[in-house]
N, C-alpha and C. Protein backbone atom coordinates (compact mmCIF):
# COMPACT_ATOMS: atom_id res chain seq x y z
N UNK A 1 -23.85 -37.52 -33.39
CA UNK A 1 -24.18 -36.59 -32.33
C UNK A 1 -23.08 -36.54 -31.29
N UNK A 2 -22.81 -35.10 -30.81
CA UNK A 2 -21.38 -35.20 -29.89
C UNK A 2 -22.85 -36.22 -28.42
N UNK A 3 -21.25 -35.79 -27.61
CA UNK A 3 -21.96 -36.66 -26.17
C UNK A 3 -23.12 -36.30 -25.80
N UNK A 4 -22.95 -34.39 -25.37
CA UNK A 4 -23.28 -33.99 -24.79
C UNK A 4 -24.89 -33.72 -25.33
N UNK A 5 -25.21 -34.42 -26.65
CA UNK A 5 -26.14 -34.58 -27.34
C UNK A 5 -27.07 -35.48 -27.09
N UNK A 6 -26.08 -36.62 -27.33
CA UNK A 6 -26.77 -37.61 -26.84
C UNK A 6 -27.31 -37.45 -25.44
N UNK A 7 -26.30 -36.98 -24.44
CA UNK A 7 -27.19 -36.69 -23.09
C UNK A 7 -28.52 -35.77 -23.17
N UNK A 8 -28.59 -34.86 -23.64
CA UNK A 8 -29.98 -34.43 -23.63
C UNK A 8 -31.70 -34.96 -24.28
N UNK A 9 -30.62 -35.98 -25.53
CA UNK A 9 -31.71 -36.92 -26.30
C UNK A 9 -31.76 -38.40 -24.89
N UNK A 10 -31.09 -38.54 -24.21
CA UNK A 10 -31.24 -39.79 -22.82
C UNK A 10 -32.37 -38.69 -21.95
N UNK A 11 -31.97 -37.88 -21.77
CA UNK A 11 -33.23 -36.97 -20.73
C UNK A 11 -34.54 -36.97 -21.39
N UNK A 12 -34.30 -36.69 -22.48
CA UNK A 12 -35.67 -36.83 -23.04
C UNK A 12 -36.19 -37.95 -22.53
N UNK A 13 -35.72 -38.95 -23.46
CA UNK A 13 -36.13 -40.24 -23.66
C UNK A 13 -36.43 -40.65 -22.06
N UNK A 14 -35.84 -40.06 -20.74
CA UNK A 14 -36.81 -40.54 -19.31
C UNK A 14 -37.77 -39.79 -19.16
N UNK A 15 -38.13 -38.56 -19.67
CA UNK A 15 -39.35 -37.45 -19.17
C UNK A 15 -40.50 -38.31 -20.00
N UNK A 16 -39.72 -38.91 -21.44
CA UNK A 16 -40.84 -39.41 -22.05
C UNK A 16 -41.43 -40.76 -21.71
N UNK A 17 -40.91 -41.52 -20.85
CA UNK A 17 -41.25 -42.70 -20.23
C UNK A 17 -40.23 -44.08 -21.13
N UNK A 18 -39.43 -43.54 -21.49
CA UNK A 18 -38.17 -44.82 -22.37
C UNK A 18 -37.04 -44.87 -21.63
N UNK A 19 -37.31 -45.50 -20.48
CA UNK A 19 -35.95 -45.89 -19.46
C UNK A 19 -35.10 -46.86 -20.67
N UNK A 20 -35.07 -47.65 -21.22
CA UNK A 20 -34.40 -48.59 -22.16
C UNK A 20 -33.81 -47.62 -23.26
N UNK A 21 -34.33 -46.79 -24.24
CA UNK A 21 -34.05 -45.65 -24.88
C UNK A 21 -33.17 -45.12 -24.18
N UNK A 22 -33.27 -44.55 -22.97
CA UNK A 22 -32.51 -43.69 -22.22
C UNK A 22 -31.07 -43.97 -22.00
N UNK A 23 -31.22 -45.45 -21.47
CA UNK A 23 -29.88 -46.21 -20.73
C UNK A 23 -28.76 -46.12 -22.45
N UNK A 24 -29.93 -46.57 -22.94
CA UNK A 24 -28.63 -46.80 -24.78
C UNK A 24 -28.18 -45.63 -24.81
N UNK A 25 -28.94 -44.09 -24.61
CA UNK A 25 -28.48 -42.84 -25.16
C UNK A 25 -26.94 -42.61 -24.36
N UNK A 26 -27.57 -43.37 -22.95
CA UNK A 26 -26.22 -42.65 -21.98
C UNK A 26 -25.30 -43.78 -22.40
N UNK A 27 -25.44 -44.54 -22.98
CA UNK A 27 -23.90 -45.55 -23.11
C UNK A 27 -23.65 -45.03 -24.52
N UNK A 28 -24.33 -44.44 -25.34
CA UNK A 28 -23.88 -44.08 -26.45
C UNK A 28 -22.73 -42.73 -26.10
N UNK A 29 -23.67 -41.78 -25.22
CA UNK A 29 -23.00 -40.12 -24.74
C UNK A 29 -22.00 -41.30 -24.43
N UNK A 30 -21.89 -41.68 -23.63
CA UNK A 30 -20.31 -42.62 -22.72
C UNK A 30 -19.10 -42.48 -23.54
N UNK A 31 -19.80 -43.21 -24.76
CA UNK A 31 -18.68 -43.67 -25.59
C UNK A 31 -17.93 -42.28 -26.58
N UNK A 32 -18.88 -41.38 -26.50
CA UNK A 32 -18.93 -40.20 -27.73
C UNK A 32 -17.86 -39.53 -26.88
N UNK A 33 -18.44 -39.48 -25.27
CA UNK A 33 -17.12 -38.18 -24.47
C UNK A 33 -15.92 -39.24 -24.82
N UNK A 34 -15.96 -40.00 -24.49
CA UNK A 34 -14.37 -40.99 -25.00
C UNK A 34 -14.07 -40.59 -25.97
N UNK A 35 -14.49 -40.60 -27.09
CA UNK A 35 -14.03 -40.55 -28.56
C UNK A 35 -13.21 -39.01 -28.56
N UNK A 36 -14.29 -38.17 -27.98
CA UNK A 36 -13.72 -36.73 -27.96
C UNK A 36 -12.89 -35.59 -27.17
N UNK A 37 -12.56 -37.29 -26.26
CA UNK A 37 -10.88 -36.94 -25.16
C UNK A 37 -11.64 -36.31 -23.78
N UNK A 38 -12.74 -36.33 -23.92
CA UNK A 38 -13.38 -36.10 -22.54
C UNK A 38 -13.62 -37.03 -21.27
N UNK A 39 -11.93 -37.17 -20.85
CA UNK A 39 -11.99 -38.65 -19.94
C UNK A 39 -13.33 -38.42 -18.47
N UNK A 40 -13.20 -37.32 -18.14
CA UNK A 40 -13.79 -37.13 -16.69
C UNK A 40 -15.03 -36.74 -17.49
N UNK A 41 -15.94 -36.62 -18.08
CA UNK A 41 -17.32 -36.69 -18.88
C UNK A 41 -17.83 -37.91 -19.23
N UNK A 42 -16.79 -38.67 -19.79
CA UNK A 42 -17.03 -39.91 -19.84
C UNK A 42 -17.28 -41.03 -18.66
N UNK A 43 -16.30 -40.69 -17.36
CA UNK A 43 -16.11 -41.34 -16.28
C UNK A 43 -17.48 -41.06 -15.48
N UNK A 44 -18.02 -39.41 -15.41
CA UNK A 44 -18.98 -38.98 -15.22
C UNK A 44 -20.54 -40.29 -15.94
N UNK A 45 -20.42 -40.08 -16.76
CA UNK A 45 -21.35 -40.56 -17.58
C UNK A 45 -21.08 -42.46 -17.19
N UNK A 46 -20.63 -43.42 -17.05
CA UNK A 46 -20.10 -44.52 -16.35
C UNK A 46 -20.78 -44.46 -15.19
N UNK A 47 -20.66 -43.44 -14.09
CA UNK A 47 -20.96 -43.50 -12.85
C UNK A 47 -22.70 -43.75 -13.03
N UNK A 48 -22.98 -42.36 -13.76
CA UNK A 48 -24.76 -42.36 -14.04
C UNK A 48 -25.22 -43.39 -14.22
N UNK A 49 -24.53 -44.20 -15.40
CA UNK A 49 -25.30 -45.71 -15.88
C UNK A 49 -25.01 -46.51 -14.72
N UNK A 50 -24.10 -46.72 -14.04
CA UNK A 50 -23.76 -47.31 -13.26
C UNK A 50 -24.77 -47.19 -11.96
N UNK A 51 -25.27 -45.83 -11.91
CA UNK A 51 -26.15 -45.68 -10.58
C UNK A 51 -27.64 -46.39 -11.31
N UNK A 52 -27.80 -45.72 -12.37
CA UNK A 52 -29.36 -46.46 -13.11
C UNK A 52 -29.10 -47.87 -12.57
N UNK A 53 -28.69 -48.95 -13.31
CA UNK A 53 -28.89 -50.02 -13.61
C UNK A 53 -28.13 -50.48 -11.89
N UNK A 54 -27.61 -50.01 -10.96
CA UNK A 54 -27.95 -50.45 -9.49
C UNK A 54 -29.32 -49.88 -9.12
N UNK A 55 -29.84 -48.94 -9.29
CA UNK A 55 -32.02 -48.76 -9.23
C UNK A 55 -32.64 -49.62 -9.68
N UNK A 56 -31.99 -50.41 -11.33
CA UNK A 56 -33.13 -50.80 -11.36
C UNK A 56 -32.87 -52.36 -11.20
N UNK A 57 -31.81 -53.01 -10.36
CA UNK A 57 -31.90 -53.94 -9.46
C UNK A 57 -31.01 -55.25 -10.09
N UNK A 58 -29.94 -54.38 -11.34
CA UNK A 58 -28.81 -54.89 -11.99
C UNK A 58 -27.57 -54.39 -11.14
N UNK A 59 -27.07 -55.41 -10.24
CA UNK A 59 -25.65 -54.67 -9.57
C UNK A 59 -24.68 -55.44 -10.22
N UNK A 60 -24.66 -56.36 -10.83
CA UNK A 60 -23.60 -56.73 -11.50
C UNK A 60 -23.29 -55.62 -12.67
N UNK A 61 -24.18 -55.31 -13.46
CA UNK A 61 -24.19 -54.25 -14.64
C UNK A 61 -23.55 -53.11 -14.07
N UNK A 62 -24.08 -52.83 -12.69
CA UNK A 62 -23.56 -51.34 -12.19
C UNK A 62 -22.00 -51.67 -11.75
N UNK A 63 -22.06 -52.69 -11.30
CA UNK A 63 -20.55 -52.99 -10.85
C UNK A 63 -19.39 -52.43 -11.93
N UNK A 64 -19.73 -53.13 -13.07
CA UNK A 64 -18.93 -53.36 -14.49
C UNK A 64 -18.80 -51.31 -14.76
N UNK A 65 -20.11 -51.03 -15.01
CA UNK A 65 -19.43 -49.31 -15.35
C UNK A 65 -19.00 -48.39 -14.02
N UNK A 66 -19.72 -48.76 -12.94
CA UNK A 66 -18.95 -48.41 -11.50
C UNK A 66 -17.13 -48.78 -11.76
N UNK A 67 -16.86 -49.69 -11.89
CA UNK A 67 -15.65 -50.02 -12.63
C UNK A 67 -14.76 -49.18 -13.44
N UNK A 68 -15.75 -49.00 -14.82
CA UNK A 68 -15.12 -48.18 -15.91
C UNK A 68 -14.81 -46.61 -15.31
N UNK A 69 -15.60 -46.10 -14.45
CA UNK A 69 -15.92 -44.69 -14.20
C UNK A 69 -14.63 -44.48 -13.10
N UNK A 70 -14.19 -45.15 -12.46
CA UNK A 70 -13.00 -45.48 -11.57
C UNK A 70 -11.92 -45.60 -11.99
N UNK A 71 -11.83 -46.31 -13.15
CA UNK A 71 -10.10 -46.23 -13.76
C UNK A 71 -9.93 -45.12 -14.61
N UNK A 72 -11.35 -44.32 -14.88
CA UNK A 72 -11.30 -43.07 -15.94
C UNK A 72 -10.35 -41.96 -15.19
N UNK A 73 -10.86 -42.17 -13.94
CA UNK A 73 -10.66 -41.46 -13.20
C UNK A 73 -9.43 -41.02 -12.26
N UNK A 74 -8.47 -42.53 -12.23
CA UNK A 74 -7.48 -42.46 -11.53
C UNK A 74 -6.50 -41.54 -12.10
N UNK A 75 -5.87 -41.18 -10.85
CA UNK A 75 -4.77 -40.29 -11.51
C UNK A 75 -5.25 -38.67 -11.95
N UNK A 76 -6.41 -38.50 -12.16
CA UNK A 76 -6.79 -37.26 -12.38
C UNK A 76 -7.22 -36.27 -11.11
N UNK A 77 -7.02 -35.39 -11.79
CA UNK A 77 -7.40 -34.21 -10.43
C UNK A 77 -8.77 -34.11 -10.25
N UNK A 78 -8.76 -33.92 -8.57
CA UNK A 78 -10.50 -33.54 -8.06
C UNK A 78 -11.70 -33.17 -9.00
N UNK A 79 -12.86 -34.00 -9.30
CA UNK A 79 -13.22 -33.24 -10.04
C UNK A 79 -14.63 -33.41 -9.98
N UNK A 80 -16.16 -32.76 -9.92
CA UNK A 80 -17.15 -33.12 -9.40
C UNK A 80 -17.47 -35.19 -10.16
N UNK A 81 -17.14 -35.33 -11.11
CA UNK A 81 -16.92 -37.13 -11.13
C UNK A 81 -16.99 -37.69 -10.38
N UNK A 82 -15.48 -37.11 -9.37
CA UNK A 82 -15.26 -37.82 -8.27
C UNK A 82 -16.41 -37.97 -7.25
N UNK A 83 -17.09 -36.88 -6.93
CA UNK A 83 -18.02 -37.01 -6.50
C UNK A 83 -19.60 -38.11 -6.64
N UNK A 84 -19.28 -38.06 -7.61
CA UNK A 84 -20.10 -38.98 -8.52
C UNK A 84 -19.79 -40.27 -7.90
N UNK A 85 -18.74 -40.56 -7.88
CA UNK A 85 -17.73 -41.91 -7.78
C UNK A 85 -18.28 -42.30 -6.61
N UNK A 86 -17.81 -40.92 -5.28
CA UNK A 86 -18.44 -41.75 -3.89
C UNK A 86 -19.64 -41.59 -3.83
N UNK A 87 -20.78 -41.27 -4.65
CA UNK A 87 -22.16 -41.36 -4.30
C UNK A 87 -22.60 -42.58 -5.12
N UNK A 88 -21.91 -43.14 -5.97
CA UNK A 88 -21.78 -44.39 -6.22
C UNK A 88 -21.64 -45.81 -5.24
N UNK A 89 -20.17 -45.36 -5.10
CA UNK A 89 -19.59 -45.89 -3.13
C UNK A 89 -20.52 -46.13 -2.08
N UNK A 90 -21.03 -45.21 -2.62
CA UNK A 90 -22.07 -44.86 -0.79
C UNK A 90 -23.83 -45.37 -0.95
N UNK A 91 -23.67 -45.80 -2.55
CA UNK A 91 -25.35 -46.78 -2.59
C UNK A 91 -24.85 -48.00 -2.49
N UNK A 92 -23.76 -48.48 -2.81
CA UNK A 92 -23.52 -50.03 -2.98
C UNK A 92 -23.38 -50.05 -1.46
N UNK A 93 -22.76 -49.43 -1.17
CA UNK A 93 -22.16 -49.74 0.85
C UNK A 93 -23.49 -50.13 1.26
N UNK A 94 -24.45 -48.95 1.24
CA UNK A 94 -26.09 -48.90 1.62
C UNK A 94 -26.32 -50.16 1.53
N UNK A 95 -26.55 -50.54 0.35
CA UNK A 95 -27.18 -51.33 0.30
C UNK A 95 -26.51 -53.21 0.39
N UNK A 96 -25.53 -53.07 0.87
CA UNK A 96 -24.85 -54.09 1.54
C UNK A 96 -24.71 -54.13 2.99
N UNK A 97 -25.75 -52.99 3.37
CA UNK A 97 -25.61 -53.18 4.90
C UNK A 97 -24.81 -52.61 5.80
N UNK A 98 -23.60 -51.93 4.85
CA UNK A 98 -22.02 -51.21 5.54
C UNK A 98 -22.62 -49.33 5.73
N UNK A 99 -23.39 -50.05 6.46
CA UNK A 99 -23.75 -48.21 6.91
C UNK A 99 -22.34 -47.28 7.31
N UNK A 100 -21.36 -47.35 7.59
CA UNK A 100 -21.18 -46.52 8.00
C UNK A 100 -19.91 -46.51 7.11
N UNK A 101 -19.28 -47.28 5.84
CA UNK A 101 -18.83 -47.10 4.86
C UNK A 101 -19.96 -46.52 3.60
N UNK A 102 -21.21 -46.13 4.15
CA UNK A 102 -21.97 -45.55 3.19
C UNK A 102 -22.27 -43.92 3.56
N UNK A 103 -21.97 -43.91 4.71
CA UNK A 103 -22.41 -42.38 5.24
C UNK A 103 -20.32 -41.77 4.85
N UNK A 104 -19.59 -42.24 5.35
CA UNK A 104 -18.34 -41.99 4.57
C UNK A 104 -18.16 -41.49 3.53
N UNK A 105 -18.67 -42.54 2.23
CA UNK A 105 -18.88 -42.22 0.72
C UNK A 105 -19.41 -41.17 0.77
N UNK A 106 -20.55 -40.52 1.39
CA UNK A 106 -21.84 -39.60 1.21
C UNK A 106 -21.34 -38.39 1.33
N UNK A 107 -20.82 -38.53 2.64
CA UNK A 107 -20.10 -37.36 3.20
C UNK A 107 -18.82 -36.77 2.03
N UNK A 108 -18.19 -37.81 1.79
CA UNK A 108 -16.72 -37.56 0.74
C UNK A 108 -17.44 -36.53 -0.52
N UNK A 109 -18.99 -37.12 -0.81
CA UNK A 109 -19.39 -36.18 -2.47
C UNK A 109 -19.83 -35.25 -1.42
N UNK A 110 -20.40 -34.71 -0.54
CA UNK A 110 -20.60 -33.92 0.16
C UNK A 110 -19.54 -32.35 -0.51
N UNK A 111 -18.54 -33.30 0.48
CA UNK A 111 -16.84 -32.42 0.48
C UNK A 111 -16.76 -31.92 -0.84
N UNK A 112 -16.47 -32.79 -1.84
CA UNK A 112 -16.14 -32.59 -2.90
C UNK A 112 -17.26 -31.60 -3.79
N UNK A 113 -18.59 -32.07 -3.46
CA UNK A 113 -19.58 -30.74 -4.63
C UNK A 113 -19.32 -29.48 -3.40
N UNK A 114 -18.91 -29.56 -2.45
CA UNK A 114 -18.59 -28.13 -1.95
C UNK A 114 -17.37 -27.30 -2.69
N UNK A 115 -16.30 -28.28 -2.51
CA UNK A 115 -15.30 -27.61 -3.30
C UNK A 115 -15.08 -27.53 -4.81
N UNK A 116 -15.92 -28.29 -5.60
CA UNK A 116 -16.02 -28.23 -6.89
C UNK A 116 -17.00 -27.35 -7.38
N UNK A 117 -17.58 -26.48 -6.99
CA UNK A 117 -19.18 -26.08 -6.82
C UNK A 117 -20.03 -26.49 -7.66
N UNK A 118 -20.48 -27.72 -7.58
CA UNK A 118 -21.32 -28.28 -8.58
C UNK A 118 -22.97 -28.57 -7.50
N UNK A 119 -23.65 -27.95 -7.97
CA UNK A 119 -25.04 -27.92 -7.62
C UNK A 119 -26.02 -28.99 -8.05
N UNK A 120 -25.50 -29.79 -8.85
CA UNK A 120 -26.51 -31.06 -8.78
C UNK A 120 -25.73 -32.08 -7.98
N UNK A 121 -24.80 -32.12 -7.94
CA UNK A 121 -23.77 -32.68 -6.80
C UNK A 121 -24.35 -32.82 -5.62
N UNK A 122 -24.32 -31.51 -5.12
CA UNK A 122 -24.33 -30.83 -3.92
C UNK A 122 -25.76 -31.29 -3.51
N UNK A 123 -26.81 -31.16 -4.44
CA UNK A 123 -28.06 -31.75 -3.68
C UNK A 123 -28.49 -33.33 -3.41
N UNK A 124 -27.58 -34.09 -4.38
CA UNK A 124 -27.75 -35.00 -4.49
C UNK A 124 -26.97 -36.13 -3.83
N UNK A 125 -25.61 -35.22 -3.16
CA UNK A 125 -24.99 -36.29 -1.93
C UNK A 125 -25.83 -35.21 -0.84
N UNK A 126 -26.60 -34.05 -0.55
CA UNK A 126 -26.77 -33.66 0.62
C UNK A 126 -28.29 -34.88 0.85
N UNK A 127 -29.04 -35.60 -0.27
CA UNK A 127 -29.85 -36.35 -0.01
C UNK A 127 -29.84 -37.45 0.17
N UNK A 128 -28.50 -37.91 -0.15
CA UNK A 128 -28.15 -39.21 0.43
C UNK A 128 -27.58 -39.16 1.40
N UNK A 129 -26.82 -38.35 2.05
CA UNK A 129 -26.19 -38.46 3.04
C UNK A 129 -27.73 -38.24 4.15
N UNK A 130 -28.59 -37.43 4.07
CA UNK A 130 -29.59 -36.90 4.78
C UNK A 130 -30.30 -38.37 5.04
N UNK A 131 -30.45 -39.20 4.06
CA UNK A 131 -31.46 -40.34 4.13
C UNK A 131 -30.93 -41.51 4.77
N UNK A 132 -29.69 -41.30 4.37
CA UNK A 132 -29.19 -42.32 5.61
C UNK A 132 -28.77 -41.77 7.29
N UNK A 133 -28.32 -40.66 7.51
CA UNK A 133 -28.26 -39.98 8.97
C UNK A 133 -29.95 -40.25 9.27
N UNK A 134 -30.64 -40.10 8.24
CA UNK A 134 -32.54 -40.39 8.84
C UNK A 134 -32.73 -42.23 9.16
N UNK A 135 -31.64 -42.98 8.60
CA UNK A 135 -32.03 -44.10 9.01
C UNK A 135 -30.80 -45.09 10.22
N UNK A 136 -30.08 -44.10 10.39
CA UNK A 136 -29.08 -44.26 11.90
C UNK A 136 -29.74 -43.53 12.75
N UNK A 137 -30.45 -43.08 12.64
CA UNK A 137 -31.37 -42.44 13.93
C UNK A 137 -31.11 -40.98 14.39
N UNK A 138 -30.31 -40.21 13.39
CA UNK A 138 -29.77 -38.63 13.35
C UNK A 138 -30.96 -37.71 12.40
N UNK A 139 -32.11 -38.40 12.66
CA UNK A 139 -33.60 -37.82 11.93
C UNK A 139 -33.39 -36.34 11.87
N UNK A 140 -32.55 -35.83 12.89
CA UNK A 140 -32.94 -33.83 12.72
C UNK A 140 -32.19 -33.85 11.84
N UNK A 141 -30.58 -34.33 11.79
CA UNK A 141 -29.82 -33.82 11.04
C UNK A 141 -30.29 -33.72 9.46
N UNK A 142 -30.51 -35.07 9.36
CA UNK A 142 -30.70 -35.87 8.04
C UNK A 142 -31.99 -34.84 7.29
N UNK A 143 -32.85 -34.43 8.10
CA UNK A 143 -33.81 -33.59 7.44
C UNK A 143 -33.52 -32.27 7.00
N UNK A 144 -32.32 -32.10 8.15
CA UNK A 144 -31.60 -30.64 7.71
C UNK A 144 -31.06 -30.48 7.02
N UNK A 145 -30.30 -31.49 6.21
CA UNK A 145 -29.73 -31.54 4.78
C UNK A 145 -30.91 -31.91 3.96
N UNK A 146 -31.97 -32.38 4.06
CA UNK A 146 -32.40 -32.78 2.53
C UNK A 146 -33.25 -31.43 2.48
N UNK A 147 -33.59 -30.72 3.58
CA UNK A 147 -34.02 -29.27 3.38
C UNK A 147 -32.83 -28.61 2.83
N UNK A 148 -31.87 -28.58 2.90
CA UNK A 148 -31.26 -27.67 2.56
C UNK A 148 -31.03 -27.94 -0.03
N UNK A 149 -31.10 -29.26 0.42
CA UNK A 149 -30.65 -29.62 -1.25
C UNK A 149 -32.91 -29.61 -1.56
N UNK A 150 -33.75 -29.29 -0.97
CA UNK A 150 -34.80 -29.50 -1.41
C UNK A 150 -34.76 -27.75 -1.87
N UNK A 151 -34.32 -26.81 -1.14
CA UNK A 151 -34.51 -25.43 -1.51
C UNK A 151 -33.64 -24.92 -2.54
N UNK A 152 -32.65 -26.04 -2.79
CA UNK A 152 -31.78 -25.58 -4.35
C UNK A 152 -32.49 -25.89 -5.22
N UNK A 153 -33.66 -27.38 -5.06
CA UNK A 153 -34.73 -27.68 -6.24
C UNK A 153 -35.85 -26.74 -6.33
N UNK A 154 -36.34 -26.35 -5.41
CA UNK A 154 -37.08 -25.33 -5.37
C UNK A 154 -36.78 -24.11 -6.11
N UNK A 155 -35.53 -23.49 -5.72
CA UNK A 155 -35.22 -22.26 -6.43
C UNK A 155 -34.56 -22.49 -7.78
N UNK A 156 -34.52 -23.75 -8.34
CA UNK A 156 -34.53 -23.37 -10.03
C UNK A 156 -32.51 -23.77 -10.04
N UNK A 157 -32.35 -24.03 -9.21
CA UNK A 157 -30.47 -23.99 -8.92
C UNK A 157 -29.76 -25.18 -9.74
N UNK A 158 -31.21 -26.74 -9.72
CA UNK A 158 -31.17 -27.88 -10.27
C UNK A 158 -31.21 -27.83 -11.88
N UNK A 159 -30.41 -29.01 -11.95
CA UNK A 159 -31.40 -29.11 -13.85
C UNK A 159 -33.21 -30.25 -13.56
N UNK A 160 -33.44 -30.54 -14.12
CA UNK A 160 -34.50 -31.15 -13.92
C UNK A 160 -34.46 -32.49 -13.59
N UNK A 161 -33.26 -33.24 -13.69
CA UNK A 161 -33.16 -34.93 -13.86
C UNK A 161 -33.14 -34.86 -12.19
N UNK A 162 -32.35 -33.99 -11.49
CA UNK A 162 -31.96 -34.00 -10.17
C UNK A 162 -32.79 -33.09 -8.93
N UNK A 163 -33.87 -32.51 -10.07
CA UNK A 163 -34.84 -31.29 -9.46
C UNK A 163 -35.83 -32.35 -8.74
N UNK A 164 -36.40 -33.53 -9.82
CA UNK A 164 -37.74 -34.00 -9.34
C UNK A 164 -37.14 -35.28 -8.22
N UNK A 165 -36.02 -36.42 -8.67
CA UNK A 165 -35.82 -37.14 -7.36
C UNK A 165 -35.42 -36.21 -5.92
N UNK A 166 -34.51 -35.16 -6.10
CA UNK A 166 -34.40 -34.15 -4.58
C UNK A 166 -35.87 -34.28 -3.89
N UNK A 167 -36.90 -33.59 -5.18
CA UNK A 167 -38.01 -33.47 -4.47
C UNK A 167 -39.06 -34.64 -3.61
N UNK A 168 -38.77 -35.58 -4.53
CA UNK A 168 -39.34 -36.91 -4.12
C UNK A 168 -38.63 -37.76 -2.75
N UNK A 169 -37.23 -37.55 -2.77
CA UNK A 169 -36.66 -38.07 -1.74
C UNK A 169 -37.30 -37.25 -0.55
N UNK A 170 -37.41 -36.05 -0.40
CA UNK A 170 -37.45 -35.21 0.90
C UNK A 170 -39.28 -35.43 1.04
N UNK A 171 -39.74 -35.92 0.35
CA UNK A 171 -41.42 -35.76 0.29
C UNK A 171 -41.34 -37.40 1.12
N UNK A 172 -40.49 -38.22 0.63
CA UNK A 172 -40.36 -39.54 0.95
C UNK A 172 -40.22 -39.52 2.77
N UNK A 173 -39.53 -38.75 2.64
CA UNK A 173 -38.08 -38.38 4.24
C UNK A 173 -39.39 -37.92 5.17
C-alpha cells in the first residue's frame, strides 16, 4: 500500500476505536513516504506520531520521531511540515512549563499555515496558540482564535481527524 494509503487505513483504524492499529498504520505510511522520495510527507507523518505518543504520555517515543521529522526537514524549503514541527515545539515547551517558548512555537505554525495555506494547519496552531493565550490570562484573545479555527470545522474546510479535536478543544475553552 503507497503511504498515503496507509494514512487513510490509520484514520480508520482511530474512528474505529484501534489507537495501537492506528499508531502501526502511521509508522508504516512513515516509512512508505520514505521509500517513495516523499521526504516532507514523511517528516510530516514523524511529527503526527510524534504528537500521538506525546498525548498518550510517551515523551521519550515522541522525542525520538520529533527527532526524525526535524532532520527530514532540514535544509528544505518552507513547507506546511514545518508547521507541524513548531506545533510539535510548542506542546513539549507547554508542557515543560516554558510558556512563552510555547506560545512562540504556536505562533511560528500560525505564520507558516498562513503562508502555506494549509487549513488543517491553520486550525490547529490557531487552537493551540488560543489555549494557551487562554491560560496566560489573554482569555479574549485566545477565544478569538479558537472561534475563528472552530468556524473552519464547522464549515466543512477540515478533514475529519482535525474537525472533531478543533471542536472539542473550543467546547473545552
Amino acid at each position: 500500500l503507497s503511504g498515503a494509503d496507509l494514512e487513510r487505513l490509520a484514520e480508520a483504524a482511530f474512528f474505529a476505536g484501534q489507537a495501537a492499529r492506528g499508531m502501526e498504520l502511521k509508522e508504516r505510511a512513515f516509512k512508505a513516504h520514505l521509500d517513495a522520495g516523499d521526504e516532507i510527507r514523511g517528516a510530516y507523518m514523524a511529527l503526527e506520531i510524534a504528537h500521538d505518543y506525546g498525548m498518550s504520555g510517551k515523551p521519550s517515543i515522541a522525542s525520538a520521531w520529533a527527532g526524525r521529522g526535524a532532520r527530514l526537514l532540514e535544509g528544505k524549503p518552507e513547507s506546511y511540515a514545518h508547521g507541524y514541527e513548531a506545533l510539535v515545539m510548542s506542546e513539549k515547551a507547554g508542557a515543560a512549563g516554558e510558556i512563552d517558548a510555547a506560545l512562540a512555537s504556536a505562533e511560528q505554525a500560525v505564520q507558516i499555515a498562513t503562508r502555506t495555506n494549509h487549513a488543517d494547519l491553520h486550525a490547529t496552531a490557531l487552537v493551540q496558540l488560543g489555549t494557551l493565550k487562554i491560560g496566560t490570562g489573554a482569555a479574549s484573545d485566545g477565544i478569538m482564535m479558537m472561534e475563528e479555527a472552530s468556524i473552519s470545522a464547522h464549515n466543512g474546510e477540515l478533514t475529519p481527524v482535525v474537525t472533531g479535536p478543533t471542536c472539542c478543544r473550543m467546547i473545552a475553552a
